[in-house]
Protein backbone atom coordinates (compact mmCIF):
# COMPACT_ATOMS: atom_id res chain seq x y z
CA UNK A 1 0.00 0.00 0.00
CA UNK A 2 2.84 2.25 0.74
CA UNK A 3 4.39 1.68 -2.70
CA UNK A 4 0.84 3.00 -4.32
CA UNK A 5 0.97 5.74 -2.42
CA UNK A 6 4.64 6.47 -3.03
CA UNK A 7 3.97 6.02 -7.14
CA UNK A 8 0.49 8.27 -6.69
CA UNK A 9 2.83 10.99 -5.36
CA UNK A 10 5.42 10.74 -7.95
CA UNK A 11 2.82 11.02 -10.46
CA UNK A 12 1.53 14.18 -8.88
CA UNK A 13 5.42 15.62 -8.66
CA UNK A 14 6.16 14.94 -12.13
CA UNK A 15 3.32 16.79 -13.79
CA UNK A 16 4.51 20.29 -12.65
CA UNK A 17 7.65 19.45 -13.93
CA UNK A 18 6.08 18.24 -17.16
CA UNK A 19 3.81 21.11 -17.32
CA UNK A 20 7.33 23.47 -16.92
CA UNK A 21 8.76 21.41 -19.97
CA UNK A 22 5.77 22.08 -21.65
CA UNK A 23 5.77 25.33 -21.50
CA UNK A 24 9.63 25.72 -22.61
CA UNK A 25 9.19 23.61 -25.65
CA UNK A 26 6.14 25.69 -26.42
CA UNK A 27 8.18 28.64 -25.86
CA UNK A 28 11.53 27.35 -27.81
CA UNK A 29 8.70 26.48 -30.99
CA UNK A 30 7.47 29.88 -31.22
CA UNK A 31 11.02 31.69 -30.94
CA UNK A 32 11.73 29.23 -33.79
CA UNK A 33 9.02 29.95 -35.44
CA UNK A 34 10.04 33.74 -35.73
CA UNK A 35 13.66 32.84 -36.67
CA UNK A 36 11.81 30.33 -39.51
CA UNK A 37 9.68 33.45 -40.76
CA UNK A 38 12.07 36.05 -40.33
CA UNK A 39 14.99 33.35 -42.67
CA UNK A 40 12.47 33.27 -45.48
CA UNK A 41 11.89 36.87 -45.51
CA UNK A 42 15.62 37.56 -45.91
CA UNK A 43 15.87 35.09 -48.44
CA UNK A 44 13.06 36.46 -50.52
CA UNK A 45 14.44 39.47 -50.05
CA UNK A 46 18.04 38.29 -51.07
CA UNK A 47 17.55 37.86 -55.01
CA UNK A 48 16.28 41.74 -55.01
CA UNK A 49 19.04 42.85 -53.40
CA UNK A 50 21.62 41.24 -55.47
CA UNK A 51 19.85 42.48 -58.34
CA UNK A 52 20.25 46.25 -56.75
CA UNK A 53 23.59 45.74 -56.21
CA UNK A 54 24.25 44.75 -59.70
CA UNK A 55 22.37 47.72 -60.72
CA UNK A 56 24.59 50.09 -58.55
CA UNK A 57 27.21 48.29 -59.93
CA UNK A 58 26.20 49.52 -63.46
CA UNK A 59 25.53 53.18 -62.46
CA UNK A 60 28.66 54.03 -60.56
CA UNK A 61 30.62 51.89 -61.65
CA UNK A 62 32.34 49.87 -58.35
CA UNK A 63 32.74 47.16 -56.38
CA UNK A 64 30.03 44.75 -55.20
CA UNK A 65 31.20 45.94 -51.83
CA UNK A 66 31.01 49.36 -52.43
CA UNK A 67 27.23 48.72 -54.23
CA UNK A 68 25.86 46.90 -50.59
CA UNK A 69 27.40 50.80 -49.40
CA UNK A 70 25.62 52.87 -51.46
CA UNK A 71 22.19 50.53 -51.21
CA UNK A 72 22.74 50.97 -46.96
CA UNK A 73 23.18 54.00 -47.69
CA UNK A 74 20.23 55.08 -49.43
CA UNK A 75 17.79 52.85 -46.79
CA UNK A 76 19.59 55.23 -43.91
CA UNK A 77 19.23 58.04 -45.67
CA UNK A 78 15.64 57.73 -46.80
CA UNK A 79 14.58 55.69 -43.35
CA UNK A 80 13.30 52.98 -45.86
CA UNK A 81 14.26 49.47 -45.38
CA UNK A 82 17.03 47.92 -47.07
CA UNK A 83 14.54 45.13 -49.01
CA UNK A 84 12.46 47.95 -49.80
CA UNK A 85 14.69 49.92 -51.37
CA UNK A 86 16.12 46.80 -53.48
CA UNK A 87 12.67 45.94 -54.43
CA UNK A 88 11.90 49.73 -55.66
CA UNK A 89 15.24 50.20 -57.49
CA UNK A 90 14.49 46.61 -59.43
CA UNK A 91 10.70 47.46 -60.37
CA UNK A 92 12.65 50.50 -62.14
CA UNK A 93 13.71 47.79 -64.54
CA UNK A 94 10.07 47.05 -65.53
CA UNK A 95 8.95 50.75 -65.93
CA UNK A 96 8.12 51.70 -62.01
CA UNK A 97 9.34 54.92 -61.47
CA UNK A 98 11.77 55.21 -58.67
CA UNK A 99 10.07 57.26 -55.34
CA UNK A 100 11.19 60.95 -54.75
CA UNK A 101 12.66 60.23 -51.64
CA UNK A 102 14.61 56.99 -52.87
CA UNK A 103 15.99 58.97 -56.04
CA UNK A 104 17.37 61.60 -54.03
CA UNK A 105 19.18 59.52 -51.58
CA UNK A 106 20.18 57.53 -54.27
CA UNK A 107 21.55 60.33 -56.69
CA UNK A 108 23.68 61.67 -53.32
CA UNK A 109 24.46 58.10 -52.34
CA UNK A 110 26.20 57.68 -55.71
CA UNK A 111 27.95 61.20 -55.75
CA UNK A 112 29.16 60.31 -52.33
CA UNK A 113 30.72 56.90 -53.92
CA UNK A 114 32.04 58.33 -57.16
CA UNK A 115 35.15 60.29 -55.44
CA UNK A 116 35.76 57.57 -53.54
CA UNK A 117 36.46 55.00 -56.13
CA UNK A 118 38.51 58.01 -58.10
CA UNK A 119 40.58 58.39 -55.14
């Protein structure tokens, strides 16, 4: 009788604890679940930008390196995310016209690389 008793309270002890786990591995799922989401955003947003740099590449002329610059540049400048400005400068290619704010940063962005790559 004591071992039934001992068992029944082992039972009851182990439930908190399993209760804890479960709410860790529930906790560990979600934060993976952001990382997951937030991963296939960046690579969706990975072929645009390669495509802006290559465009940058083409207007200033320079470096890849110095392109990923001038397109950091330009989000900083204009307060407009990096993807978002990739995506904009891309859709230029199919007849989008670039916004007012993104042309401007982009026309000082690429003075402001131009002397450097003379130098």
């Amino acid at each position: 009788m004591h071992e039934a008793i001992a068992i029944h309270e082992e039972q009851h002890s182990a439930v908190p604890l399993a209760a804890a786990g479960d709410a860790a591995l529930t906790a560990e799922v979600l934060e993976l679940r952001v990382q997951c989401a937030q991963l296939r955003r960046a690579l969706d947003s990975r072929a645009a930008i390669d495509q802006a740099r290559g465009m940058v590449m083409v207007l200033a002329p320079c470096s890849c390196g110095k392109a990923w610059d001038v397109l950091v540049d330009v989000s900083q400048h204009s307060n407009v995310k990096l993807r978002d400005v990739a995506t904009a400068l891309v859709a230029t290619a199919e007849g989008e016209p670039l916004p007012t704010a993104l042309r401007r940063a982009l026309r000082l962005a690429l003075r402001r690389c131009r002397p450097a790559e003379r130098a």
